[in-house]
N, C-alpha and C. Protein backbone atom coordinates (compact mmCIF):
# COMPACT_ATOMS: atom_id res chain seq x y z
N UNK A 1 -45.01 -34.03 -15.48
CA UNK A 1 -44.62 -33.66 -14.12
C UNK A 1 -43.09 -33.67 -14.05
N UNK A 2 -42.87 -32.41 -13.42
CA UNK A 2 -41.16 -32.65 -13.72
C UNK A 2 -40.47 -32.86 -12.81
N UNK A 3 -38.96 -33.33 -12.16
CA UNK A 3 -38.94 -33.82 -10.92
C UNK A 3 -39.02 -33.32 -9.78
N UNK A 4 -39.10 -32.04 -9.86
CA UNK A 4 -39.19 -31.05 -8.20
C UNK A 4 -40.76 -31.05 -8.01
N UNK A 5 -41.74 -31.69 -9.03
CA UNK A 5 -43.08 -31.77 -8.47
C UNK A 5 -43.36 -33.03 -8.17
N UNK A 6 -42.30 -34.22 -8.09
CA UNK A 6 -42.54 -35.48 -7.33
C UNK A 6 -42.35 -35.67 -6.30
N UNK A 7 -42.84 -36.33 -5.54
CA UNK A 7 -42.61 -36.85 -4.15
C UNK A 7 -40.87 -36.95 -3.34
N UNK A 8 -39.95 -37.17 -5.00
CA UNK A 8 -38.75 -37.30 -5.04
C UNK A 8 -38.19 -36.00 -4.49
N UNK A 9 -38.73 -34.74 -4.89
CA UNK A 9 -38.08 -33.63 -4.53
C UNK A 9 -38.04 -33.15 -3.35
N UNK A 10 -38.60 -34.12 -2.48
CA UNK A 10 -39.07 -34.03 -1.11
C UNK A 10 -37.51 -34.76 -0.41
N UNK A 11 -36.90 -35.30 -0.88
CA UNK A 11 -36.17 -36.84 -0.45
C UNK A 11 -35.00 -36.07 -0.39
N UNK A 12 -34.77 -36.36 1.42
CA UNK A 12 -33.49 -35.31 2.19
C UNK A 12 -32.06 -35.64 1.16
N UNK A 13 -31.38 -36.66 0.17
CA UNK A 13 -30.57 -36.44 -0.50
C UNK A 13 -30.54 -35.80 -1.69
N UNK A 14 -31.77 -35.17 -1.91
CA UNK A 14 -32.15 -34.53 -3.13
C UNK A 14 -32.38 -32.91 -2.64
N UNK A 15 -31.71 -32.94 -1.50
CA UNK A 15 -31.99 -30.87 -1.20
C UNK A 15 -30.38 -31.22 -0.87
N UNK A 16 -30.53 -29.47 -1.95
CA UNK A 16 -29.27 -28.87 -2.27
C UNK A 16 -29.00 -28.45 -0.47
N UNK A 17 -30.10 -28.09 0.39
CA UNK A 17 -29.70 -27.34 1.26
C UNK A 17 -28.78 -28.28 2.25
N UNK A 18 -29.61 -29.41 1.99
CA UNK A 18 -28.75 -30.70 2.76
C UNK A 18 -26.93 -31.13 2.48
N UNK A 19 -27.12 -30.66 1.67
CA UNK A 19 -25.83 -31.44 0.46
C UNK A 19 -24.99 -30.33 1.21
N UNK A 20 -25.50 -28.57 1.52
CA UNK A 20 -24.46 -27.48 2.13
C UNK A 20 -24.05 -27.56 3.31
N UNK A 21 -25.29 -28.18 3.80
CA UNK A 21 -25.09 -28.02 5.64
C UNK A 21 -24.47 -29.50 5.85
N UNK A 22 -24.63 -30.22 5.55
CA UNK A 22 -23.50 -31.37 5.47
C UNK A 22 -22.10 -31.30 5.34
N UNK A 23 -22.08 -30.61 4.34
CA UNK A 23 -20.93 -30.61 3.68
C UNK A 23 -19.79 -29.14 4.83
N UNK A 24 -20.77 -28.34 5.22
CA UNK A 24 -20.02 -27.52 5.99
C UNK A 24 -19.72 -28.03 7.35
N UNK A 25 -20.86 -29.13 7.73
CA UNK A 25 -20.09 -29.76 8.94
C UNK A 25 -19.33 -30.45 8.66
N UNK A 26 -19.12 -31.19 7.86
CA UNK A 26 -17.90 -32.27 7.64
C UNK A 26 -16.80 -31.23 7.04
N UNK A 27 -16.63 -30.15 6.42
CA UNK A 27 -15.21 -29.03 6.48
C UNK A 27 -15.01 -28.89 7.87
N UNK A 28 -16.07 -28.29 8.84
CA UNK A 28 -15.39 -27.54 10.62
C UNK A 28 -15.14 -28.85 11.17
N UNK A 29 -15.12 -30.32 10.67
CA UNK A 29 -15.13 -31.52 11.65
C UNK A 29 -13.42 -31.88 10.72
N UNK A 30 -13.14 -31.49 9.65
CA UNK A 30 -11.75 -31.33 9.17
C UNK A 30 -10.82 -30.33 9.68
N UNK A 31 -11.39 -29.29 9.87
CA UNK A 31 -10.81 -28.49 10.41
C UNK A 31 -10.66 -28.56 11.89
N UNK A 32 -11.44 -29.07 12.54
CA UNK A 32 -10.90 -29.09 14.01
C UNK A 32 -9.40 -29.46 14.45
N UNK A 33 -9.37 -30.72 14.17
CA UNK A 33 -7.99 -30.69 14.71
C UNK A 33 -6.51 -29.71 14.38
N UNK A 34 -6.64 -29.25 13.05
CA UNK A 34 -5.74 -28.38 12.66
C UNK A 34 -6.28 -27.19 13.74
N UNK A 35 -7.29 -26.82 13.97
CA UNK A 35 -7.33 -25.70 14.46
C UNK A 35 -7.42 -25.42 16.03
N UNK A 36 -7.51 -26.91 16.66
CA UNK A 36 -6.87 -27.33 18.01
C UNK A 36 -5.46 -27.33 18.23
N UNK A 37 -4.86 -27.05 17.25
CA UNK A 37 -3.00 -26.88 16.96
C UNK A 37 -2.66 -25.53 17.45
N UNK A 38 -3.92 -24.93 17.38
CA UNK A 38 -3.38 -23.31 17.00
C UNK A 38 -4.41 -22.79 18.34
N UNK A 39 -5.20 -23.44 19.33
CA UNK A 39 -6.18 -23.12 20.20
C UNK A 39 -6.83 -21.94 19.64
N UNK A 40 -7.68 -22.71 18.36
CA UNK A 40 -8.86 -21.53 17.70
C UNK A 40 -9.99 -22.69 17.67
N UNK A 41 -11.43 -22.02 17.90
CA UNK A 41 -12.34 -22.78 17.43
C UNK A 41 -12.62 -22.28 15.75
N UNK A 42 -13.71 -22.60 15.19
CA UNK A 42 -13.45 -22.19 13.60
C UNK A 42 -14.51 -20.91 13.58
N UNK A 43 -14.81 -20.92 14.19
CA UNK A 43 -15.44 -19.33 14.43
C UNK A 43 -14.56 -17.67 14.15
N UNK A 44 -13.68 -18.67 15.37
CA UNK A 44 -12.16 -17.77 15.37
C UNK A 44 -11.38 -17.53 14.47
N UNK A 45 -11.50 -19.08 14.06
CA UNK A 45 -10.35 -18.80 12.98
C UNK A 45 -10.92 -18.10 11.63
N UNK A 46 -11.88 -17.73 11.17
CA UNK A 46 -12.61 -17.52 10.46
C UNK A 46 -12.58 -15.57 11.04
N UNK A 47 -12.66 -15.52 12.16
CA UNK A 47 -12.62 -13.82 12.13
C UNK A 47 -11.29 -13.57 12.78
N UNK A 48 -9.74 -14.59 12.52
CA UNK A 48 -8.64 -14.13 12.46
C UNK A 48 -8.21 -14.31 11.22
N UNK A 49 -8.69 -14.83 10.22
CA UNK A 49 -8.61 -14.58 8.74
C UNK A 49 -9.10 -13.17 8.60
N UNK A 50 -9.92 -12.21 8.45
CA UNK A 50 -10.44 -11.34 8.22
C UNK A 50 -9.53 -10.39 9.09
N UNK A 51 -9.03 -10.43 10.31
CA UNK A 51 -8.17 -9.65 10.68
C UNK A 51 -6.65 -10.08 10.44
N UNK A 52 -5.98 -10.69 9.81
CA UNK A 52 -4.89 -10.95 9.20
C UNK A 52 -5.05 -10.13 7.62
N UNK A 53 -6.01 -10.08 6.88
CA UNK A 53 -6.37 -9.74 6.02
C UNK A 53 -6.04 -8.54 6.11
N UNK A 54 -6.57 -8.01 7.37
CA UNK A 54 -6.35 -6.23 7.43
C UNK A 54 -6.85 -5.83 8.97
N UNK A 55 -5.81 -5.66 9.32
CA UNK A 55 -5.92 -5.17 11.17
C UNK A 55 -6.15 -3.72 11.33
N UNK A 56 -6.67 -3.89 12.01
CA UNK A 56 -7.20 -2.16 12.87
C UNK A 56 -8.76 -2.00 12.40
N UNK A 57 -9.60 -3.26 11.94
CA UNK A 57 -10.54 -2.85 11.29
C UNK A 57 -11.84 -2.54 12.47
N UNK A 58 -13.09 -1.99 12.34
CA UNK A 58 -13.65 -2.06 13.49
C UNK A 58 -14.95 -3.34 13.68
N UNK A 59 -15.50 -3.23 14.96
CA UNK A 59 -16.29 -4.77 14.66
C UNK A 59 -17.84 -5.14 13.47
N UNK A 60 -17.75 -3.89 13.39
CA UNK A 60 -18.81 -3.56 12.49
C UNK A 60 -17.93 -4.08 10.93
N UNK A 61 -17.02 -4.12 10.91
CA UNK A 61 -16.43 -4.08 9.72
C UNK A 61 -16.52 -5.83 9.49
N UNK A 62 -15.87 -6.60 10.58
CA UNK A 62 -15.44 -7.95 10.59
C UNK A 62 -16.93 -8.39 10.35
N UNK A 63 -17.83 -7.91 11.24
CA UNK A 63 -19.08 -8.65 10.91
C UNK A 63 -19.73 -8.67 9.70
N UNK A 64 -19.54 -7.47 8.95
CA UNK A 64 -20.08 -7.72 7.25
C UNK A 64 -19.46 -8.60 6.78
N UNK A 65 -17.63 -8.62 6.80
CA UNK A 65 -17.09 -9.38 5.85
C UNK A 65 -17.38 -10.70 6.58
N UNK A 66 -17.93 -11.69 7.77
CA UNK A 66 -18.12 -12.76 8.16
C UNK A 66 -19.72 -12.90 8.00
N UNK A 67 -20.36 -12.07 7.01
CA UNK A 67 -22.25 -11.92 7.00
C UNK A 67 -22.55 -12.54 8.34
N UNK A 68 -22.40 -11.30 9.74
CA UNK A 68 -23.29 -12.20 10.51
C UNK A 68 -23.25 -10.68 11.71
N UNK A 69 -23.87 -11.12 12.38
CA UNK A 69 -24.84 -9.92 13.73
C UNK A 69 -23.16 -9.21 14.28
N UNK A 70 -22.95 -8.04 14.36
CA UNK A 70 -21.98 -7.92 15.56
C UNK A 70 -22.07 -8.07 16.72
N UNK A 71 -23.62 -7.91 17.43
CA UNK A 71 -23.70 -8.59 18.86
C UNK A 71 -23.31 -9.71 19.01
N UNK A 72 -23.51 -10.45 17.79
CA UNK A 72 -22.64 -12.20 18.05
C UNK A 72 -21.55 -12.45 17.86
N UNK A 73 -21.09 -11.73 17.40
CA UNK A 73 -19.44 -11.50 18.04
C UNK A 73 -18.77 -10.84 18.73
N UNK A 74 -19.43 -10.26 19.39
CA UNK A 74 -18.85 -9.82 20.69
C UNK A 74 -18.09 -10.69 21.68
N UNK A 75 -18.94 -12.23 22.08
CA UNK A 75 -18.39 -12.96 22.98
C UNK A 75 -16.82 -13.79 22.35
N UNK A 76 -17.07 -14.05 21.07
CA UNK A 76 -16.01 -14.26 20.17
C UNK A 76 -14.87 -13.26 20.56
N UNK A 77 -15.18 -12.18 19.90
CA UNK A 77 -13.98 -11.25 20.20
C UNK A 77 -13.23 -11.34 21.62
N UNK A 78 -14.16 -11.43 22.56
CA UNK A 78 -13.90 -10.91 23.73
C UNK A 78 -12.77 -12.30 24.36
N UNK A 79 -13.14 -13.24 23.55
CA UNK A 79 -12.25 -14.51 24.00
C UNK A 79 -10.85 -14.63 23.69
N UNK A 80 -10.90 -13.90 22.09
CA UNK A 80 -9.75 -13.90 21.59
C UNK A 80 -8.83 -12.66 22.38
N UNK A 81 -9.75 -11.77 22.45
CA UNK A 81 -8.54 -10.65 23.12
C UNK A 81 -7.73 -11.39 24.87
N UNK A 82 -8.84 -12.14 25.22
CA UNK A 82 -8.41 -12.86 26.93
C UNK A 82 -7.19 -13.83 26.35
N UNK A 83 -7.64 -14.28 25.49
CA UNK A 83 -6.07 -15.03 24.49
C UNK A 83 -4.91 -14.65 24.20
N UNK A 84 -5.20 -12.80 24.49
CA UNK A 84 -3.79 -12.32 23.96
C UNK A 84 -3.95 -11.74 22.28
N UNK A 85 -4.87 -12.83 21.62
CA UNK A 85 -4.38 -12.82 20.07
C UNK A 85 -4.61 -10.93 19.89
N UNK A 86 -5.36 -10.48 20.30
CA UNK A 86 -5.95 -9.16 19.87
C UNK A 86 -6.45 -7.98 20.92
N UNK A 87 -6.67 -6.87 20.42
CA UNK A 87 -6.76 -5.52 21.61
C UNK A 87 -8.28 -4.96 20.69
N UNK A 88 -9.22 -4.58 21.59
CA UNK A 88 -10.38 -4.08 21.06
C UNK A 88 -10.30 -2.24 22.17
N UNK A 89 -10.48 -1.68 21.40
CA UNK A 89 -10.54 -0.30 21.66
C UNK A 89 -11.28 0.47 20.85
N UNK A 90 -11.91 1.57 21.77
CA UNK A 90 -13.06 2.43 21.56
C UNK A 90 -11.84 3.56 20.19
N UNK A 91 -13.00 3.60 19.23
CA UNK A 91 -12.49 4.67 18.60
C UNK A 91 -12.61 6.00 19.52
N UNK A 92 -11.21 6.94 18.82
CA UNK A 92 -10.80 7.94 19.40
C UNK A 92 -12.18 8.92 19.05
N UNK A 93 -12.37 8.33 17.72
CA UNK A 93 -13.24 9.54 16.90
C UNK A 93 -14.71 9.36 17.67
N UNK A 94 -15.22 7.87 17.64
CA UNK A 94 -16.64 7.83 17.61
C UNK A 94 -17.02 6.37 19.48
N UNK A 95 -16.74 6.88 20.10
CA UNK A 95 -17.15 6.08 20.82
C UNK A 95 -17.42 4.44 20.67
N UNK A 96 -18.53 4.66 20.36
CA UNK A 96 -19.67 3.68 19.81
C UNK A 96 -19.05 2.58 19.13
N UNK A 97 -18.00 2.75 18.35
CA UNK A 97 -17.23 1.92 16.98
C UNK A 97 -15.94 1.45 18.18
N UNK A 98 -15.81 -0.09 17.97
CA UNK A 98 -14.92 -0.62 18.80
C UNK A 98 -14.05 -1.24 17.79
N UNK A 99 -12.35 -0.52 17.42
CA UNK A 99 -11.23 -1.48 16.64
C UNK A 99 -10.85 -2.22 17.50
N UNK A 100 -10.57 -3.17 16.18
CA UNK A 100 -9.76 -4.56 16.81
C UNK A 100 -8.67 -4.55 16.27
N UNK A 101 -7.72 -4.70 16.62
CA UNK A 101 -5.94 -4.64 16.35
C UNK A 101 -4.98 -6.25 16.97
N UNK A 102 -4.48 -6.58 15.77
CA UNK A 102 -3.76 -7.71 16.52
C UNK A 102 -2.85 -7.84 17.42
N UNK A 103 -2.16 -8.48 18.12
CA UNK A 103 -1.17 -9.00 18.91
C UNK A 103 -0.32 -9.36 18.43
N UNK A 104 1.07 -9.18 18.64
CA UNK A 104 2.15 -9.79 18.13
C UNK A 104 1.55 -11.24 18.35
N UNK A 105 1.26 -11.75 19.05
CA UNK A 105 0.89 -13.06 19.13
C UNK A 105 0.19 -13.72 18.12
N UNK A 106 -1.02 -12.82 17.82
CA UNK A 106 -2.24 -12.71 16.95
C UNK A 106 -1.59 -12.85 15.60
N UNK A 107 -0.63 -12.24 15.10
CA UNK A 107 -0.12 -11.76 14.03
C UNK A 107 0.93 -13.48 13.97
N UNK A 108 1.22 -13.84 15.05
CA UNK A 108 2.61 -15.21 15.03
C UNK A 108 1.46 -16.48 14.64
N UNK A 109 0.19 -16.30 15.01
CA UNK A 109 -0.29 -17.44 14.92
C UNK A 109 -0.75 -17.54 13.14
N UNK A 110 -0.53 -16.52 12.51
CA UNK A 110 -0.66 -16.50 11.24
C UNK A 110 0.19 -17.50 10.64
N UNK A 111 1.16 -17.59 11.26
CA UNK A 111 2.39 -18.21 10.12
C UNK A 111 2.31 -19.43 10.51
N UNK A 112 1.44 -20.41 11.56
CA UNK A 112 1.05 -21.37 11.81
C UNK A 112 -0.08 -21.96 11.36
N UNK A 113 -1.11 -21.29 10.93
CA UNK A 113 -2.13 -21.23 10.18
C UNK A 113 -1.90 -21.80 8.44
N UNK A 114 -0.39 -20.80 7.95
CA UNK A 114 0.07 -21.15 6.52
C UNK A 114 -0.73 -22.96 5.97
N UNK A 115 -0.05 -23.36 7.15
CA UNK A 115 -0.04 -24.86 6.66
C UNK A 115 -2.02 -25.29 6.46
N UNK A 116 -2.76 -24.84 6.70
CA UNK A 116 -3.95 -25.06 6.97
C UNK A 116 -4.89 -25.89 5.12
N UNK A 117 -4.45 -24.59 4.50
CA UNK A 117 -5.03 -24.42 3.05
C UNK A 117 -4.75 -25.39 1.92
N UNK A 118 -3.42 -25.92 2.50
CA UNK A 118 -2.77 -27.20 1.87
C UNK A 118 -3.30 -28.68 2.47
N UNK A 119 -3.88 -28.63 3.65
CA UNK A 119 -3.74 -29.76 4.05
C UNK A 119 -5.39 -29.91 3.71
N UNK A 120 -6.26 -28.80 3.62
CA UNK A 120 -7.40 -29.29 2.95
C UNK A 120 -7.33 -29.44 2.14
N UNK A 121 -6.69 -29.12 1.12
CA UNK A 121 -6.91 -29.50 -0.55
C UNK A 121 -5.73 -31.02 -0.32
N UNK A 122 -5.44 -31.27 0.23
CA UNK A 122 -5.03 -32.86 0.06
C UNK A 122 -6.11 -33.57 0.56
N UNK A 123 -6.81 -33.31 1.65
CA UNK A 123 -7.71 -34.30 2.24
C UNK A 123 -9.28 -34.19 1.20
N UNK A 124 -9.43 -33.10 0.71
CA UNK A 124 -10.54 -33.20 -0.43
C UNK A 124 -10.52 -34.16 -1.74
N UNK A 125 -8.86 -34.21 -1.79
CA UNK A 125 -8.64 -35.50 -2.95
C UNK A 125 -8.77 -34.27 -4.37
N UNK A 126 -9.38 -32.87 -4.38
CA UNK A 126 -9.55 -32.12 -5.76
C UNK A 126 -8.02 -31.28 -5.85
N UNK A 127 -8.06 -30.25 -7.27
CA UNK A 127 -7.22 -30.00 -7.47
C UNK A 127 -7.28 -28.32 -6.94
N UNK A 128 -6.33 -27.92 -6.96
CA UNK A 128 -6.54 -26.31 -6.58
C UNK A 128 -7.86 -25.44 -7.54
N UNK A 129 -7.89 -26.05 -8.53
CA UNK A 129 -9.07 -25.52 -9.90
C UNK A 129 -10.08 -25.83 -9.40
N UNK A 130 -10.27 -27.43 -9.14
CA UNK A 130 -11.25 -27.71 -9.04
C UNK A 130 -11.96 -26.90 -7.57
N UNK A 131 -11.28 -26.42 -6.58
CA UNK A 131 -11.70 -26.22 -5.22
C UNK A 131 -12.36 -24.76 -5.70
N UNK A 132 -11.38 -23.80 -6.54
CA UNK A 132 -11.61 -22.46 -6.81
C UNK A 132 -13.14 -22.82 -7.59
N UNK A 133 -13.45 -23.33 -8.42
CA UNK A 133 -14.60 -23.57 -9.49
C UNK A 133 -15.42 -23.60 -8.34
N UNK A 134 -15.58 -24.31 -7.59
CA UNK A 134 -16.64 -24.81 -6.30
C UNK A 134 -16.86 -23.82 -5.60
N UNK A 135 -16.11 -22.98 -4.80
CA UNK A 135 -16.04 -21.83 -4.38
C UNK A 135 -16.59 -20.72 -5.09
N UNK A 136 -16.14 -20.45 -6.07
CA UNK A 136 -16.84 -19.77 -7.37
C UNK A 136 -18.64 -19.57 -7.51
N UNK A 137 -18.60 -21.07 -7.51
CA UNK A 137 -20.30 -21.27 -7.71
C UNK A 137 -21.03 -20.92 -6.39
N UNK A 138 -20.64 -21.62 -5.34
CA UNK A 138 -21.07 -21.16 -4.21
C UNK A 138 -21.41 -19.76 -3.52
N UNK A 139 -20.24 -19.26 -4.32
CA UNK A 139 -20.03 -17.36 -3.70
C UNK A 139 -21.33 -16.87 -4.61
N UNK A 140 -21.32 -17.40 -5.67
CA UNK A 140 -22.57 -17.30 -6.77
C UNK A 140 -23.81 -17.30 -6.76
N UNK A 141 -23.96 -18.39 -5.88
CA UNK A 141 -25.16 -19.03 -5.42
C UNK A 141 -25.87 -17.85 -3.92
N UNK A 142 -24.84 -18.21 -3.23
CA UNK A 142 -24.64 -17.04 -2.03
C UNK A 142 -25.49 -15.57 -2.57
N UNK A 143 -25.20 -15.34 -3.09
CA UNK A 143 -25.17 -13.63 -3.93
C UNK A 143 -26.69 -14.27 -4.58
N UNK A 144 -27.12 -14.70 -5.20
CA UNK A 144 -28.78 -14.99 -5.70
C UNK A 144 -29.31 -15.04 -4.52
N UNK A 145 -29.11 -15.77 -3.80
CA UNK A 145 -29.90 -15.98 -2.66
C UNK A 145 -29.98 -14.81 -1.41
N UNK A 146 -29.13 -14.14 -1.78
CA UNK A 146 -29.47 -12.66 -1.16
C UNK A 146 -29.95 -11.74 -1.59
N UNK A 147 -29.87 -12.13 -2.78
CA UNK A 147 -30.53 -10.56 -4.09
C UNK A 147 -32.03 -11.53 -3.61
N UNK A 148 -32.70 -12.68 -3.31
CA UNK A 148 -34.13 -12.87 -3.28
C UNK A 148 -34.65 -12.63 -2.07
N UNK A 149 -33.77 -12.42 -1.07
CA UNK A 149 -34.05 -12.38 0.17
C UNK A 149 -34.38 -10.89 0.70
């Protein structure tokens, strides 16, 4: 009997799934306060990465690269633009397709952000390698688990 057919494989510190969803609340519970600096929740800050990355993109676009619904970011978006950070407008071409374009503002809070990437890899205690390797596997893992799905 091998160990995922014991009783053991049952035992909540022994799922990988536990070990992720843990582990991602205790990153957004690190990240909060840095990102109370900058009045972003990590939602935000997560689809002002993707538009720092590359502005003018449309919402259909942000939502692939964040794998998640564009109806559910709608209310997201719509907060950040009341923020100033960003402008959402109907394409000229296609109605339907709404770009998002930053704000000078949007664009200033970038360079406040800089400090973000450093201060997690000090509070993780790993090395820049070690964080990339982890990341690596994960993006890895990510990608199987969608090719089964």
């Amino acid at each position: 009997m091998s160990d995922f057919d014991s009783c053991d494989a049952l035992l909540l510190d022994n799922q990988l799934c536990f070990a992720l969803y843990s582990t991602s609340l205790q990153m957004t519970k690190t990240y909060k306060p840095l990102l109370q600096s900058i009045g972003l929740t990590y939602p935000q800050y997560l689809a002002m990465l993707v538009l720092w990355e590359r502005d003018g993109i449309t919402v259909g676009e942000i939502s692939t690269r964040l794998l998640t619904d564009p109806g559910s970011l709608t209310p997201l978006l719509k907060r950040l633009e009341a923020d100033g950070l960003l402008n959402r407008t109907r394409s000229s071409v296609d109605e339907r397709v709404v770009e998002l374009r930053l704000t000078d503002k949007g664009r200033a809070l970038q360079e406040q952000a800089r400090r973000f990437p450093s201060c997690i890899l000090q509070t993780s205690e790993h090395t820049p390698e070690q964080l990339a390797a982890l990341k690596e596997e994960l993006v890895a893992l990510r990608a199987k688990l969608h090719q089964a799905s």
